[in-house]
PDB file of N, CA and C in Angstrom:
ATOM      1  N   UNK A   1     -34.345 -13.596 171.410  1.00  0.00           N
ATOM      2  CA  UNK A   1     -33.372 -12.694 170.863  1.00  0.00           C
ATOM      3  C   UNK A   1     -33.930 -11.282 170.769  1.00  0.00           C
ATOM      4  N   UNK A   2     -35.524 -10.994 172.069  1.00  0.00           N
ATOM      5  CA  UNK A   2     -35.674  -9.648 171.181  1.00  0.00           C
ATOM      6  C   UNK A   2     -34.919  -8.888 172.570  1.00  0.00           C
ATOM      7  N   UNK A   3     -34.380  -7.488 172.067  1.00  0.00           N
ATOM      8  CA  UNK A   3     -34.253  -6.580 173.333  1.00  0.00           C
ATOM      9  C   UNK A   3     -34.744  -5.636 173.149  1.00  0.00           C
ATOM     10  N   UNK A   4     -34.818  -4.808 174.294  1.00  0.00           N
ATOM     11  CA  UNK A   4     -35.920  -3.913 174.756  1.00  0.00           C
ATOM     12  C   UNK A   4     -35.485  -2.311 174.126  1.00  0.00           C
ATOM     13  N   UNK A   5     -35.364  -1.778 173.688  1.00  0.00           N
ATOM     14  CA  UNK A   5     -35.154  -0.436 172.878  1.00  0.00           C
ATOM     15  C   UNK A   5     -35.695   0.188 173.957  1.00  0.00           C
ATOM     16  N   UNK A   6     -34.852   1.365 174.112  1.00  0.00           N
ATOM     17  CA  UNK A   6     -35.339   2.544 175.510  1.00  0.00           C
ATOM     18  C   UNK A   6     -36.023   3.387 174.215  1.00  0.00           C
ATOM     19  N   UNK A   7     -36.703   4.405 174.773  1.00  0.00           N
ATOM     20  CA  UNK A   7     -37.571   5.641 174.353  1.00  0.00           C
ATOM     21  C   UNK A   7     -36.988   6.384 174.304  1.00  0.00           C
ATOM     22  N   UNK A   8     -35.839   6.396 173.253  1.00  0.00           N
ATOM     23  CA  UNK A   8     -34.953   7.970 172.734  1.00  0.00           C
ATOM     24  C   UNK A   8     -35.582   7.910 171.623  1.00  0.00           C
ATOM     25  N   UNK A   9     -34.832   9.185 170.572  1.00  0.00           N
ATOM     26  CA  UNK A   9     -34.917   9.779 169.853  1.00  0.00           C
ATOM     27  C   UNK A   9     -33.773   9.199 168.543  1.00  0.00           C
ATOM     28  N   UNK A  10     -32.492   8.671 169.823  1.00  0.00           N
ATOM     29  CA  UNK A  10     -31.150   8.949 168.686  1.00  0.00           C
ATOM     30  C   UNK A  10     -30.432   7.963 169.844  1.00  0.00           C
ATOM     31  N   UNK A  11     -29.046   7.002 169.266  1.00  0.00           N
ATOM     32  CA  UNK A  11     -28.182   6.756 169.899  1.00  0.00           C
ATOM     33  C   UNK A  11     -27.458   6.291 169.730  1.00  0.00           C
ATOM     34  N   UNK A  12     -26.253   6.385 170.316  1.00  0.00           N
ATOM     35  CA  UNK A  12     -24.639   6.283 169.621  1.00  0.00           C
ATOM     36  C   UNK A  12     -24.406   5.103 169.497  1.00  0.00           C
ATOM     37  N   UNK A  13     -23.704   4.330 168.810  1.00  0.00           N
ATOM     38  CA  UNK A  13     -23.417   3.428 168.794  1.00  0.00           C
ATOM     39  C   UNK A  13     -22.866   2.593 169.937  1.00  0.00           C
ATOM     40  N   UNK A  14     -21.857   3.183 170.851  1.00  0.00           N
ATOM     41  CA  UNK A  14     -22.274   1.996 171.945  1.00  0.00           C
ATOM     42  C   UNK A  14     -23.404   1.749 172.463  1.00  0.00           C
ATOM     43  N   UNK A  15     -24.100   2.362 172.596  1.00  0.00           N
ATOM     44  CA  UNK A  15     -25.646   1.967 173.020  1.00  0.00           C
ATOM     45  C   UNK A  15     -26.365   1.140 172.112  1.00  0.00           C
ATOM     46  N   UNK A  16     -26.289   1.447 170.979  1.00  0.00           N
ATOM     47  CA  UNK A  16     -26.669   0.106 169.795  1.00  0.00           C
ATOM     48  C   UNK A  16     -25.953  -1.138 169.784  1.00  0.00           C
ATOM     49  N   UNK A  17     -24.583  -1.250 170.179  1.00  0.00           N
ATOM     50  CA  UNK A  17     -23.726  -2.362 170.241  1.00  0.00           C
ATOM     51  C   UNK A  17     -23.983  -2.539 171.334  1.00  0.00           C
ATOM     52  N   UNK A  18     -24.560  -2.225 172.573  1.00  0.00           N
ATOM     53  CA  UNK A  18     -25.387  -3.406 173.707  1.00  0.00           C
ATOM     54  C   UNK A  18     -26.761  -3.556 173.745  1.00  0.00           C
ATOM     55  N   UNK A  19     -27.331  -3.075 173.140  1.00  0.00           N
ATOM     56  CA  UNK A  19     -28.656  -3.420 172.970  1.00  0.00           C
ATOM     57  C   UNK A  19     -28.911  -4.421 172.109  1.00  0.00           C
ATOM     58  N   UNK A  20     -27.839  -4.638 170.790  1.00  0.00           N
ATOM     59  CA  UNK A  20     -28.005  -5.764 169.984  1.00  0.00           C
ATOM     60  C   UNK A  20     -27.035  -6.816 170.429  1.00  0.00           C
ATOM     61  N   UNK A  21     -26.190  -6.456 171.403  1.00  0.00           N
ATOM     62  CA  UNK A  21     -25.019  -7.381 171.747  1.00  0.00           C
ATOM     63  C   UNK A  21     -24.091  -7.970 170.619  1.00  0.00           C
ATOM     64  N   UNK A  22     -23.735  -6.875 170.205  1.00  0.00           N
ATOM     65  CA  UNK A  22     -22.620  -6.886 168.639  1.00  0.00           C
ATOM     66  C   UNK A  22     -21.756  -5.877 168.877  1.00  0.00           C
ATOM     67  N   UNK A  23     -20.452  -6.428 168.311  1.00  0.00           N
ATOM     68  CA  UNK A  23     -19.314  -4.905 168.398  1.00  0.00           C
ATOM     69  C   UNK A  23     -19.284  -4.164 167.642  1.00  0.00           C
ATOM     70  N   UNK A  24     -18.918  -2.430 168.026  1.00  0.00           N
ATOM     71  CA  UNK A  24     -19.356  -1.270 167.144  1.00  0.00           C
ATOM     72  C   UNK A  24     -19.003  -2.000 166.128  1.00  0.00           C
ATOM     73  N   UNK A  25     -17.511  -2.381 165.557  1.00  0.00           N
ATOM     74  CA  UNK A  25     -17.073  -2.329 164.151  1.00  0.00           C
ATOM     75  C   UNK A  25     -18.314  -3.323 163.194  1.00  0.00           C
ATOM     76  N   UNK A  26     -19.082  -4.378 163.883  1.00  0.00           N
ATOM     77  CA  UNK A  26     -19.890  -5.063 163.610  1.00  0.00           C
ATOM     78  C   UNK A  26     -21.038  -4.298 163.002  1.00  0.00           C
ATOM     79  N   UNK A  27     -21.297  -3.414 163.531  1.00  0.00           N
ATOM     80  CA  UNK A  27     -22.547  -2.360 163.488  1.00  0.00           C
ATOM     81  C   UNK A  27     -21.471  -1.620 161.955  1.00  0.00           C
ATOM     82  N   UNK A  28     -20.780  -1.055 162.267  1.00  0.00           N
ATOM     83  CA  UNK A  28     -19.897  -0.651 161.121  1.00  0.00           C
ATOM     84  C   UNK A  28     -19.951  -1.274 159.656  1.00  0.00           C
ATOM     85  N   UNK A  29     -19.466  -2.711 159.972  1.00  0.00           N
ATOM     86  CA  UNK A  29     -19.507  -3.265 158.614  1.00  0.00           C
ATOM     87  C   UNK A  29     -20.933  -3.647 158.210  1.00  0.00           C
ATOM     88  N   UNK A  30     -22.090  -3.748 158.466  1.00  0.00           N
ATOM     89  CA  UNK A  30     -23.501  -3.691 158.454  1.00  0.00           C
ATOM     90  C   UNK A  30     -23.966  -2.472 157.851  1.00  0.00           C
ATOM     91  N   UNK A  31     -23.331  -1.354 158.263  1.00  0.00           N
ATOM     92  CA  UNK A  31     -23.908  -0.226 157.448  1.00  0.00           C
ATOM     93  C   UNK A  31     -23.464  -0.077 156.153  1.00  0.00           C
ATOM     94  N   UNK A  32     -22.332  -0.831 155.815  1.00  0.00           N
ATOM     95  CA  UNK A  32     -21.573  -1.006 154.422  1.00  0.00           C
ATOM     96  C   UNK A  32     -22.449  -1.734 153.828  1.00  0.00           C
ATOM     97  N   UNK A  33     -22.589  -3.128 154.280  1.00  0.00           N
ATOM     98  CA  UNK A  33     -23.975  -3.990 153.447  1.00  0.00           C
ATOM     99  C   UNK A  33     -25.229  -3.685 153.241  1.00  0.00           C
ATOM    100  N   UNK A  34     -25.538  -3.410 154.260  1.00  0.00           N
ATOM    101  CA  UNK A  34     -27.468  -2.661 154.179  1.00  0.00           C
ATOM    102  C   UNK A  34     -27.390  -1.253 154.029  1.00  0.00           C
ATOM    103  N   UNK A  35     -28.553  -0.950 152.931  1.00  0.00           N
ATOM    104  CA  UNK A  35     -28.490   0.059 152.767  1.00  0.00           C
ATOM    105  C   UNK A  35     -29.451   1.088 153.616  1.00  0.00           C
ATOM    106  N   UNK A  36     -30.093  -0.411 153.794  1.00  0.00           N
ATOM    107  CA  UNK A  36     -31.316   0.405 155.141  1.00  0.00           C
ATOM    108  C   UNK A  36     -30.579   1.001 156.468  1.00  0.00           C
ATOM    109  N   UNK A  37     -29.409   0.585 156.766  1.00  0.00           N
ATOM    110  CA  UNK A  37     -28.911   1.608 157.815  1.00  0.00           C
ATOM    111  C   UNK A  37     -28.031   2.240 157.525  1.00  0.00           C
ATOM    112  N   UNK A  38     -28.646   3.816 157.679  1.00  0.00           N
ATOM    113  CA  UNK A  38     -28.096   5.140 157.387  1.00  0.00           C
ATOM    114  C   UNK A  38     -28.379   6.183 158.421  1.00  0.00           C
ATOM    115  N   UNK A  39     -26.806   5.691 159.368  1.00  0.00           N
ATOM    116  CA  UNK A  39     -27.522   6.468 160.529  1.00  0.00           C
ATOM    117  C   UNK A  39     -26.904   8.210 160.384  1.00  0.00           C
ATOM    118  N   UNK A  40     -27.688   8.859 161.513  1.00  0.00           N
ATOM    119  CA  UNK A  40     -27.367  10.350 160.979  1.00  0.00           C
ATOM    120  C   UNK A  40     -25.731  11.052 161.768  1.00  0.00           C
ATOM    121  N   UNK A  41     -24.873  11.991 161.110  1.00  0.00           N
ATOM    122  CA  UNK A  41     -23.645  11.844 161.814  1.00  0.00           C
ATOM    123  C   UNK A  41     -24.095  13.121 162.763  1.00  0.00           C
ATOM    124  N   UNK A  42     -24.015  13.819 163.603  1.00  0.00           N
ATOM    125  CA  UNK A  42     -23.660  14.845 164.939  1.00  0.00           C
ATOM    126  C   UNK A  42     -22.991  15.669 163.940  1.00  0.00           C
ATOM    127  N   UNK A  43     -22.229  16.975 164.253  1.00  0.00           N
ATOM    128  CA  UNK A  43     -21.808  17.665 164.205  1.00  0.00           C
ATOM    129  C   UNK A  43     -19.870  16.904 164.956  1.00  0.00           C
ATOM    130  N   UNK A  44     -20.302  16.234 165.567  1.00  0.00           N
ATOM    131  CA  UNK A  44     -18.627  15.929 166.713  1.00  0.00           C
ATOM    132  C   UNK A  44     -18.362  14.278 165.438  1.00  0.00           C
ATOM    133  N   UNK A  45     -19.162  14.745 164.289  1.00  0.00           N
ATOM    134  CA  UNK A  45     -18.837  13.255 163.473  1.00  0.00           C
ATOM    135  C   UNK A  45     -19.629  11.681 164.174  1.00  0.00           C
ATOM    136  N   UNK A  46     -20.111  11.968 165.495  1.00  0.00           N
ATOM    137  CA  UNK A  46     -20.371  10.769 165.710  1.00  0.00           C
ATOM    138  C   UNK A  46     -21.708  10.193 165.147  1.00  0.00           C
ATOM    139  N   UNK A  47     -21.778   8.560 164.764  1.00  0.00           N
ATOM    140  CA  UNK A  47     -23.052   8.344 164.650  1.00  0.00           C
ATOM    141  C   UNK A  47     -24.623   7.857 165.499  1.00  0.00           C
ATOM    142  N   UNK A  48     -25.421   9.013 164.639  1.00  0.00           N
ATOM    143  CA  UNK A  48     -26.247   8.671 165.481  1.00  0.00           C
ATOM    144  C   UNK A  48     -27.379   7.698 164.510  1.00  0.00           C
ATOM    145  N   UNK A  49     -27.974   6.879 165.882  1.00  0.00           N
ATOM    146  CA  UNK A  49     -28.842   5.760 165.129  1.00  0.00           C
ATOM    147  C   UNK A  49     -30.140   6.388 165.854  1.00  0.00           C
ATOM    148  N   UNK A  50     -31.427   5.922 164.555  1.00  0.00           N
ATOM    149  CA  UNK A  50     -32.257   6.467 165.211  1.00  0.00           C
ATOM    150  C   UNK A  50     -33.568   5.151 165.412  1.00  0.00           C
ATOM    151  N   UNK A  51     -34.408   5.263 166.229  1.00  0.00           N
ATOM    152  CA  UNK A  51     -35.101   3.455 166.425  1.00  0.00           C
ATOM    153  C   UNK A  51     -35.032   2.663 165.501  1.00  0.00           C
ATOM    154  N   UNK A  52     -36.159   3.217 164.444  1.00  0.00           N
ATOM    155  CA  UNK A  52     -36.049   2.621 163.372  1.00  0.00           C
ATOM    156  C   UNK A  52     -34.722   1.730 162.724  1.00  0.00           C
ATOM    157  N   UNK A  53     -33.248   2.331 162.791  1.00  0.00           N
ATOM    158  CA  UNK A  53     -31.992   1.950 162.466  1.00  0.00           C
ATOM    159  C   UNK A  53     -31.722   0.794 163.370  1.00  0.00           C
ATOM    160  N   UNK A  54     -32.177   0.632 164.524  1.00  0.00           N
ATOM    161  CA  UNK A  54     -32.059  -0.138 165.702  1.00  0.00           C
ATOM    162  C   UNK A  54     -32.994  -1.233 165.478  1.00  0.00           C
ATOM    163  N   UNK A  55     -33.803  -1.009 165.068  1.00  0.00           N
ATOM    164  CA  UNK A  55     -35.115  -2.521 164.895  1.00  0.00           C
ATOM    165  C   UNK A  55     -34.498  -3.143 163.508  1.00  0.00           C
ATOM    166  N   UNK A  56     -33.831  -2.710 162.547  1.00  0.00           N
ATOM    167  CA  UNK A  56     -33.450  -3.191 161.501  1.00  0.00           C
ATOM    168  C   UNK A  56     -32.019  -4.230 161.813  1.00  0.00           C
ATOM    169  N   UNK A  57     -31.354  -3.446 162.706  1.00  0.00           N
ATOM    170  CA  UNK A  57     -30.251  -4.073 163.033  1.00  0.00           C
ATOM    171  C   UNK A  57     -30.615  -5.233 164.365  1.00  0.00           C
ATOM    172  N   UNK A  58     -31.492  -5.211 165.029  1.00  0.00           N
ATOM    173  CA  UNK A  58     -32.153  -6.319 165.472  1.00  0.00           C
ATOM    174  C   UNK A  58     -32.625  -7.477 164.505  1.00  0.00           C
ATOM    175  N   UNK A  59     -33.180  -7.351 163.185  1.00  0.00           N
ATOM    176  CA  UNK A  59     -33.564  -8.180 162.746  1.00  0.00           C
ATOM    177  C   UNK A  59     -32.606  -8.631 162.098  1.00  0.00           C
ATOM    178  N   UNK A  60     -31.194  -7.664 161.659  1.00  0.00           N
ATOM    179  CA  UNK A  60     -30.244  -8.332 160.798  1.00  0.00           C
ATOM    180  C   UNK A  60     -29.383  -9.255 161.582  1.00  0.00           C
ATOM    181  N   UNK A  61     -29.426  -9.305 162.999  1.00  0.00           N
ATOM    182  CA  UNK A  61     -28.381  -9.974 163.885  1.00  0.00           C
ATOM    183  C   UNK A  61     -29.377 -11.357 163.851  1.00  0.00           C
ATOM    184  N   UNK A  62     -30.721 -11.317 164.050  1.00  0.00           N
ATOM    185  CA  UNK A  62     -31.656 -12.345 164.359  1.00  0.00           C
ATOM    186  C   UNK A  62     -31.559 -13.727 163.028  1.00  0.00           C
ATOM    187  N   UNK A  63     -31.481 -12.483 162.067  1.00  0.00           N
ATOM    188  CA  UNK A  63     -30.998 -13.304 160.529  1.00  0.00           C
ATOM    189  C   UNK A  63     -30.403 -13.980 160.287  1.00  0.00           C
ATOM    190  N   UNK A  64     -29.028 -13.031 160.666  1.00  0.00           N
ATOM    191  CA  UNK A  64     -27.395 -13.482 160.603  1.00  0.00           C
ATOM    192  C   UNK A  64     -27.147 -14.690 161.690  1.00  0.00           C
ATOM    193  N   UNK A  65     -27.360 -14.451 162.447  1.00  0.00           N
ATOM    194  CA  UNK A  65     -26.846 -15.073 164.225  1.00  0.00           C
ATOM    195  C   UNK A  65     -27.809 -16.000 164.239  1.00  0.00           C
ATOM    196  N   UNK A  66     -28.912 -15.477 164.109  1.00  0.00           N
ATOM    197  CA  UNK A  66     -30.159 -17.478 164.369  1.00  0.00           C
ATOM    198  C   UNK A  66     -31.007 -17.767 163.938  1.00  0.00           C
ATOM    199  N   UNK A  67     -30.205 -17.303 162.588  1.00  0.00           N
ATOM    200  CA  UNK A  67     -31.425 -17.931 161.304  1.00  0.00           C
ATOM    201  C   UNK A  67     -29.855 -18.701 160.350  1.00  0.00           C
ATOM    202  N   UNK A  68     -29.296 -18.352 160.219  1.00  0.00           N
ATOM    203  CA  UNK A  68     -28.276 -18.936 159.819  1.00  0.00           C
ATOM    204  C   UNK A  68     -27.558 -18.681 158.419  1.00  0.00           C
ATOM    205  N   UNK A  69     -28.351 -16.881 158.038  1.00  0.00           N
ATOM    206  CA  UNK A  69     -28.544 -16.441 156.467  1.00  0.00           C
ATOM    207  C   UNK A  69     -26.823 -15.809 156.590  1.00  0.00           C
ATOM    208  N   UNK A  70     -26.700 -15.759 155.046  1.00  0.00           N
ATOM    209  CA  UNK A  70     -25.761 -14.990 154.984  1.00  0.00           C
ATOM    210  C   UNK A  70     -25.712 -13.596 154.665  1.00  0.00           C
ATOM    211  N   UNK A  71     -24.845 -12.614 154.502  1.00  0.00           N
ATOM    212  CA  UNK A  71     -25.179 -11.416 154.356  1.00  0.00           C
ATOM    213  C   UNK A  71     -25.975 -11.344 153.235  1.00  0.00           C
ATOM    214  N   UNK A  72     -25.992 -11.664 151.903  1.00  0.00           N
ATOM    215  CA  UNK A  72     -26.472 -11.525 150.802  1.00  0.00           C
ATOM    216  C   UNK A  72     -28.039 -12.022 150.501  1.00  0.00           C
ATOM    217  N   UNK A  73     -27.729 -13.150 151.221  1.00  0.00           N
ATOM    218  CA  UNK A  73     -29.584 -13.625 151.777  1.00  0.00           C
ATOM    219  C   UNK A  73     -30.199 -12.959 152.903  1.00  0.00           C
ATOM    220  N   UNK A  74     -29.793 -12.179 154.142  1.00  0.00           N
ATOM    221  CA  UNK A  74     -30.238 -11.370 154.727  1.00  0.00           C
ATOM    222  C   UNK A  74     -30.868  -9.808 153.924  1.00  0.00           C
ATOM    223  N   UNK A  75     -29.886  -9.740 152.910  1.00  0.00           N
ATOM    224  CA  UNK A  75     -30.554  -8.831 152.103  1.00  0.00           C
ATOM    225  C   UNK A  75     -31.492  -8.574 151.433  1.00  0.00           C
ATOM    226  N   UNK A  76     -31.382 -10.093 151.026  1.00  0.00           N
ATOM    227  CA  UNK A  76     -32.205 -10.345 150.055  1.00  0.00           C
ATOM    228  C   UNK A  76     -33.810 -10.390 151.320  1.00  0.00           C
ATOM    229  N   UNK A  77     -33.863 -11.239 152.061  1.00  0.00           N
ATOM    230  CA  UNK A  77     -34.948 -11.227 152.871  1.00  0.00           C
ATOM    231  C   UNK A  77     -35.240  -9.585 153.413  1.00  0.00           C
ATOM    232  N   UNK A  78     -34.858  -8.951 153.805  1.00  0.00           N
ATOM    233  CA  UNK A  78     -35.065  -7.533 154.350  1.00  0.00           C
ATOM    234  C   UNK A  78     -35.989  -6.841 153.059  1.00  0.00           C
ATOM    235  N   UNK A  79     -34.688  -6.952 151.798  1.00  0.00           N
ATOM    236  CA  UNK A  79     -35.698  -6.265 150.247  1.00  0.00           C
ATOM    237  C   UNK A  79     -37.245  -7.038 150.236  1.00  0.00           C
ATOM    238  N   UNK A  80     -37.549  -8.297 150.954  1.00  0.00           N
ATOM    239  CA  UNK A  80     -38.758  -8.419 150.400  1.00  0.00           C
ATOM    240  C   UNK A  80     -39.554  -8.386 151.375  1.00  0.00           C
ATOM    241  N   UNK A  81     -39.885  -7.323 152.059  1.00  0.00           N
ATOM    242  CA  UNK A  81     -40.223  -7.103 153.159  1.00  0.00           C
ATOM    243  C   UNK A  81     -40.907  -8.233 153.666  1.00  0.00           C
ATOM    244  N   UNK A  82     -40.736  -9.433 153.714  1.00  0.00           N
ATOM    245  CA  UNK A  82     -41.228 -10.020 154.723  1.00  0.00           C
ATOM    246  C   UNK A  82     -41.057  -9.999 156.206  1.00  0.00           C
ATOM    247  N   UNK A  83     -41.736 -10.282 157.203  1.00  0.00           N
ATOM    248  CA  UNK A  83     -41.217 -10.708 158.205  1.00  0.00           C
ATOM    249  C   UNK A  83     -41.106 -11.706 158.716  1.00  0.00           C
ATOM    250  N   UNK A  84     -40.180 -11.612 159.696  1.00  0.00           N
ATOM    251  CA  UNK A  84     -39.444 -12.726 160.020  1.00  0.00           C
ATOM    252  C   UNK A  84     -40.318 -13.935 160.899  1.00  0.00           C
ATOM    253  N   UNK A  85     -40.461 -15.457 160.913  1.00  0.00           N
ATOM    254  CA  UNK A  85     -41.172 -16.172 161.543  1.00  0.00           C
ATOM    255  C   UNK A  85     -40.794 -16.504 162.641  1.00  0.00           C
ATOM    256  N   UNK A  86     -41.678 -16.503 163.360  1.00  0.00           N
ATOM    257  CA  UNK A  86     -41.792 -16.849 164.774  1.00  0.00           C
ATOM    258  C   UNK A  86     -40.955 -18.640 165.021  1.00  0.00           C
ATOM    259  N   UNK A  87     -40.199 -18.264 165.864  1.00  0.00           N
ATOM    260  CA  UNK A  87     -39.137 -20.246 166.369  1.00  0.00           C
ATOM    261  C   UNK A  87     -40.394 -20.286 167.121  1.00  0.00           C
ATOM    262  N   UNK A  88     -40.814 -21.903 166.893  1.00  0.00           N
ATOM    263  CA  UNK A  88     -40.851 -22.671 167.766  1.00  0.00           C
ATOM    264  C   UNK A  88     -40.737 -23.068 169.095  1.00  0.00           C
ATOM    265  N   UNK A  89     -41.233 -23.009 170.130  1.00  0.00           N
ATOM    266  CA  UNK A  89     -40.957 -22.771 171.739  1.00  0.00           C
ATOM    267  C   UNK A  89     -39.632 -23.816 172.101  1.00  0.00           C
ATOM    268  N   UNK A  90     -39.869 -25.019 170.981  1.00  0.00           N
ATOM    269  CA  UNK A  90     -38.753 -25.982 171.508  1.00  0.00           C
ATOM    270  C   UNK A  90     -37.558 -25.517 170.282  1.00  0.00           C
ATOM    271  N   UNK A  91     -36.259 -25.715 170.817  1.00  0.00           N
ATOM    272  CA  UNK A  91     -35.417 -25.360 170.285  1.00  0.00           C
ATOM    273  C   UNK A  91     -35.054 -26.814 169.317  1.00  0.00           C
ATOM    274  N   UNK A  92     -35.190 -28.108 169.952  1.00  0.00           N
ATOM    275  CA  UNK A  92     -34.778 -29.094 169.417  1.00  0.00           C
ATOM    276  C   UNK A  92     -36.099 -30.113 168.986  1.00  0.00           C
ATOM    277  N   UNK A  93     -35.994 -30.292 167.851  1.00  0.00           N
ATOM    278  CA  UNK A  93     -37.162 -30.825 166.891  1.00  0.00           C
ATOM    279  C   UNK A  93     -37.514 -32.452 167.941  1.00  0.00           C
ATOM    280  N   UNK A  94     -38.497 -32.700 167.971  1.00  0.00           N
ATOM    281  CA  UNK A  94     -38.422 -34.106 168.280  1.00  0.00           C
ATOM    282  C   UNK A  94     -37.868 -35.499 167.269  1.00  0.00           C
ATOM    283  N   UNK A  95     -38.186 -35.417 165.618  1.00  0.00           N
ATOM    284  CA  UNK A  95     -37.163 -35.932 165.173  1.00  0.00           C
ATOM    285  C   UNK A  95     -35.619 -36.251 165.181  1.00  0.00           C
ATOM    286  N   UNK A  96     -35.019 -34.949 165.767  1.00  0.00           N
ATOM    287  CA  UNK A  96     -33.535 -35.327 166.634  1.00  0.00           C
ATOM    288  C   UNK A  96     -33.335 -36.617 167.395  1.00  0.00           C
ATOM    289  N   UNK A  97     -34.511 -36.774 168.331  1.00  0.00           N
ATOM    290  CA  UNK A  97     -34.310 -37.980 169.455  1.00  0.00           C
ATOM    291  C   UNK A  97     -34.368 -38.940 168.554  1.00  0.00           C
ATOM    292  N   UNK A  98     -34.932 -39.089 167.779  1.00  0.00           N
ATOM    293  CA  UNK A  98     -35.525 -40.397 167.243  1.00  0.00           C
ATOM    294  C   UNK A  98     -34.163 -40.946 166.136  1.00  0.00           C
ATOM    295  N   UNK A  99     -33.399 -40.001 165.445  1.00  0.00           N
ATOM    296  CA  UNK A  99     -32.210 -40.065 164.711  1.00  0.00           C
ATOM    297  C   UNK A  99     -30.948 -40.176 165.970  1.00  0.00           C
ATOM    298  N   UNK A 100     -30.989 -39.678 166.924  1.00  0.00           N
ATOM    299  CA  UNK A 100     -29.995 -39.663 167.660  1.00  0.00           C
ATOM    300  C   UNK A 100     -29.972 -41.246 168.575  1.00  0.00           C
ATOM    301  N   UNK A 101     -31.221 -41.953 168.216  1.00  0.00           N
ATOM    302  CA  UNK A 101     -31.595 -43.677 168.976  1.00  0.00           C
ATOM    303  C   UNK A 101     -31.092 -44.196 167.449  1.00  0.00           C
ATOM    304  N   UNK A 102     -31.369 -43.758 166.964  1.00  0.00           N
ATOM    305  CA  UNK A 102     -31.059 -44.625 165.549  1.00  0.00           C
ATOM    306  C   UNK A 102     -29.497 -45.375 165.589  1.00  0.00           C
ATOM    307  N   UNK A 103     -28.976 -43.693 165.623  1.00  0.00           N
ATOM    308  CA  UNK A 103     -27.550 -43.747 165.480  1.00  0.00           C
ATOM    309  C   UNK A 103     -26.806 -44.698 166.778  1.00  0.00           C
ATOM    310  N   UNK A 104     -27.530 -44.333 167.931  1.00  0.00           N
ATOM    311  CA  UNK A 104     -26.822 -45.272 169.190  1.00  0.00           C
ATOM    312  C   UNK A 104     -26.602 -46.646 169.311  1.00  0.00           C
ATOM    313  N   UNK A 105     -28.131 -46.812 168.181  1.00  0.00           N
ATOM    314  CA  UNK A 105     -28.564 -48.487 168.700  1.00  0.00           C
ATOM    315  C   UNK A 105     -27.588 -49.207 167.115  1.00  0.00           C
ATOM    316  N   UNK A 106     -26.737 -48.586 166.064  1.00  0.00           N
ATOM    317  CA  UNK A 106     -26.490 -48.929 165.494  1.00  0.00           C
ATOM    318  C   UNK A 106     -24.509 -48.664 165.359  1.00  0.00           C
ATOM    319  N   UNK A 107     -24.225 -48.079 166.337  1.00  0.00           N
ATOM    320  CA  UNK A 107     -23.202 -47.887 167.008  1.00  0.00           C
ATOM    321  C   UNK A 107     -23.072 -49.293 167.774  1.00  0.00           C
ATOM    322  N   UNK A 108     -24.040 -49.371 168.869  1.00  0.00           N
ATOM    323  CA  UNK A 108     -23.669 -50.762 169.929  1.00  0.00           C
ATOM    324  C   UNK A 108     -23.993 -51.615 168.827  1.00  0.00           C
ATOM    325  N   UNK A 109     -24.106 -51.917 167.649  1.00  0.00           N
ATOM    326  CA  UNK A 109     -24.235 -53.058 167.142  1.00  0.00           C
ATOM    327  C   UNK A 109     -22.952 -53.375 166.267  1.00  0.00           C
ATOM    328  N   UNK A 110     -22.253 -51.914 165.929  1.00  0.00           N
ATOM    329  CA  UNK A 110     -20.913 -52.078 165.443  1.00  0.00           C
ATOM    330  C   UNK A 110     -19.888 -52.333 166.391  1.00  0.00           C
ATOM    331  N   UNK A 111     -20.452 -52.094 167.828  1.00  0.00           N
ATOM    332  CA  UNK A 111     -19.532 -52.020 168.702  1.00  0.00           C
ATOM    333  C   UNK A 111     -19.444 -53.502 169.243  1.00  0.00           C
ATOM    334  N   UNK A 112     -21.010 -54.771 168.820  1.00  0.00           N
ATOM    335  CA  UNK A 112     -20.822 -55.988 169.432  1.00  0.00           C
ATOM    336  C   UNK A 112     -20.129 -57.021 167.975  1.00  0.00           C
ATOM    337  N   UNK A 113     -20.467 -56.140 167.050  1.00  0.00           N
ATOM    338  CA  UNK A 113     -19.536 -57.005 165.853  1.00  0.00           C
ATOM    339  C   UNK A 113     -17.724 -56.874 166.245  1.00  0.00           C
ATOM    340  N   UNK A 114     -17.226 -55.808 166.284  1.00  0.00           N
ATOM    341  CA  UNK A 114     -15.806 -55.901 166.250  1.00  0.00           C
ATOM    342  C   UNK A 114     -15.148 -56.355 167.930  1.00  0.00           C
ATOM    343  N   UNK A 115     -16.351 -56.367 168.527  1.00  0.00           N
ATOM    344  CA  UNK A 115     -16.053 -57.720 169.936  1.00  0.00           C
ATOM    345  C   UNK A 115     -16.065 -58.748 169.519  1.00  0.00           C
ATOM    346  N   UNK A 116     -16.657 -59.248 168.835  1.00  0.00           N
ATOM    347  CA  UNK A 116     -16.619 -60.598 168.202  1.00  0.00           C
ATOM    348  C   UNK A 116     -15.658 -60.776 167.644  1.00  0.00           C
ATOM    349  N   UNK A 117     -15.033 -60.126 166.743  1.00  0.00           N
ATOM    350  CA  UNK A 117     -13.939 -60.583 165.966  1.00  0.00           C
ATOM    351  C   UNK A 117     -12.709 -61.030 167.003  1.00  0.00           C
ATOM    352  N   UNK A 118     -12.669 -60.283 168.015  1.00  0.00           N
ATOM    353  CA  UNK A 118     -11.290 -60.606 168.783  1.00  0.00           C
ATOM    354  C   UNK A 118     -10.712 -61.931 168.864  1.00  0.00           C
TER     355      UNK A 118
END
């Protein structure tokens, strides 16, 4: 989930809404919740984000989107400056397989009881 931030200075929000792959208004309602993004306005009103605003909103999508926090616990994690832990290379635990045989082999056994009954 990381992306690559170009070497500006400043940048508008569509450029932040594809770099984090989120829609402006998304980026919008984010600046309402966090107080850490306060991006600066232009003179033409538009906003500008500056890296820093951009690595924050990387970590709040990483939070939100695949960590599974909600806004209020994303907050809460950001206020304590920790950072965020590194996933695992495998996405799916090996305990999965072992619950997912469980469940099969106790399925075909419900499935040879109500053969029987016929």
């Amino acid at each position: 989930m990381h992306s690559e931030i170009p070497d500006k200075l400043y940048f508008k929000i569509g450029e932040v809404s594809k770099i984090a792959d989120v829609a402006p208004h998304v980026l919008r309602y984010w600046e309402s919740e966090f107080a850490a993004i306060r991006p600066k306005r232009a003179n033409s009103k538009q906003r500008l984000y500056r890296r820093a605003d951009v690595e924050i909103i990387l970590k709040i999508k990483t939070l939100l989107h695949g960590r599974g926090y909600t806004i209020s616990g994303a907050r809460r994690f950001l206020a304590s400056g920790e950072e965020i832990p590194r996933e695992s290379p495998s996405p799916v635990k090996p305990d999965v397989f072992t619950c997912l045989g469980r469940i099969k082999d106790e399925l075909l056994r419900v499935q040879e009881i109500l053969g029987e009954k016929k």
